[in-house]
Protein backbone atom coordinates (compact mmCIF):
# COMPACT_ATOMS: atom_id res chain seq x y z
CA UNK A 1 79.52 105.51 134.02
CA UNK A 2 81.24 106.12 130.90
CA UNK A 3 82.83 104.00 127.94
CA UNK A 4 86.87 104.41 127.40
CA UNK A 5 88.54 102.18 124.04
CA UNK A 6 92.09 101.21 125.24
CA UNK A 7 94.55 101.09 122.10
CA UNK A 8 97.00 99.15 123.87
CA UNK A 9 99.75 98.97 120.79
CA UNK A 10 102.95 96.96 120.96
CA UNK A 11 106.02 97.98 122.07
CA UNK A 12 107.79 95.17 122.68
CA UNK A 13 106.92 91.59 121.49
CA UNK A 14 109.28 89.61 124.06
CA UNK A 15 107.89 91.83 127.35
CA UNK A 16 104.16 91.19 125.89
CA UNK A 17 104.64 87.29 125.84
CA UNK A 18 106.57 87.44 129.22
CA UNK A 19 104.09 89.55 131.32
CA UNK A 20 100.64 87.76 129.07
CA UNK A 21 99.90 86.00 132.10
CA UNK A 22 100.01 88.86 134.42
CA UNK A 23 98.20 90.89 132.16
CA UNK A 24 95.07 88.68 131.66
CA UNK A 25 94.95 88.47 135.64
CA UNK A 26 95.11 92.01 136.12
CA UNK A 27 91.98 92.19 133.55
CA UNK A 28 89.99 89.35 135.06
CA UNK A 29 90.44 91.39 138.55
CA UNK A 30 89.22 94.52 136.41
CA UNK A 31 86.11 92.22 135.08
CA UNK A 32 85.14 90.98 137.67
CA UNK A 33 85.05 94.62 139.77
CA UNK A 34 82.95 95.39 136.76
CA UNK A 35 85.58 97.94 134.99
CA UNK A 36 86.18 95.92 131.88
CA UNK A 37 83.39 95.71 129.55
CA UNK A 38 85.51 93.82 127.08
CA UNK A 39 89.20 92.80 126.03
CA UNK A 40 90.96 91.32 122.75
CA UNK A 41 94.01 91.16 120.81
CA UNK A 42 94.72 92.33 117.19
CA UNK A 43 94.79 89.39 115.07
CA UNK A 44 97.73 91.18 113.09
CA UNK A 45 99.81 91.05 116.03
CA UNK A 46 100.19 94.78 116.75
CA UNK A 47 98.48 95.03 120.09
CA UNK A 48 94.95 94.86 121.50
CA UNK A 49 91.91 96.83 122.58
CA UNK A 50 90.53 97.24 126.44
CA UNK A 51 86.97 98.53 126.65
CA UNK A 52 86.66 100.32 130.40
CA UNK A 53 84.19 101.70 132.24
CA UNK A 54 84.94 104.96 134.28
CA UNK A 55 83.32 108.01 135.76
CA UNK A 56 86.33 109.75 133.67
CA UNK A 57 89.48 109.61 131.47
CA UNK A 58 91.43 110.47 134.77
CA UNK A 59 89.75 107.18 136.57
CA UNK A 60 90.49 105.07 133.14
CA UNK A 61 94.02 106.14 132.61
CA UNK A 62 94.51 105.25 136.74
CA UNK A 63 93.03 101.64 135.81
CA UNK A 64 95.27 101.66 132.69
CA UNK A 65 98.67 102.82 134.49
CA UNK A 66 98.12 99.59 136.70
CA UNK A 67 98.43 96.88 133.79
CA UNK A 68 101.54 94.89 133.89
CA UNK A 69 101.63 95.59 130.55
CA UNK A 70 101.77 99.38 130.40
CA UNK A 71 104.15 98.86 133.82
CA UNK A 72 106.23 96.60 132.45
CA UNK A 73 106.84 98.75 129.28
CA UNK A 74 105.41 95.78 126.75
CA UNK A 75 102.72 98.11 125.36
CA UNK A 76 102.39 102.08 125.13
CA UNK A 77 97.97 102.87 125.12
CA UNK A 78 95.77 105.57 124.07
CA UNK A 79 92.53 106.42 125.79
CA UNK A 80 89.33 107.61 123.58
CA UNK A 81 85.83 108.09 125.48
CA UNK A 82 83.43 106.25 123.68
CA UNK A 83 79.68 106.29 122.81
CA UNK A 84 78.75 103.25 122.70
CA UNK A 85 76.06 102.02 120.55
CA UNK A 86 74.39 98.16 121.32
CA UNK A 87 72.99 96.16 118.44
């Protein structure tokens, strides 16, 4: 299983506040099924950050097509495979 950082920027502020809720329930599902590792927003306002797990980009980017958000046109993303490194 690999590591995949989610740059989920904003695209548009009213669509992320209306589909929030959806959103958070589509990761909670993802959690739970063990493909989020962890989730946050920017503090700045400009979007958030999904860690995944995958056995690929191809798998991640099918998890990421399937967020309300990206669906719903609120945020564009950006997939990196990362190496993660535990303190």
């Amino acid at each position: 299983m690999k590591f995949f950082a989610v740059h989920l920027p904003m695209l548009d502020q009213e669509k992320s506040e209306q589909f929030r809720p959806q959103h958070l329930a589509f990761l909670e599902v993802m959690r739970n099924e063990g493909k989020v590792h962890a989730n946050g927003k920017f503090t700045d306002g400009s979007g958030g950050l999904v860690i995944y797990r995958a056995d690929s980009y191809q798998d991640c980017e099918n998890l990421v097509l399937n967020d309300p958000y990206v669906q719903e046109g609120a945020r564009d993303y950006s997939i990196k495979e990362w190496e993660a490194v535990w303190a």
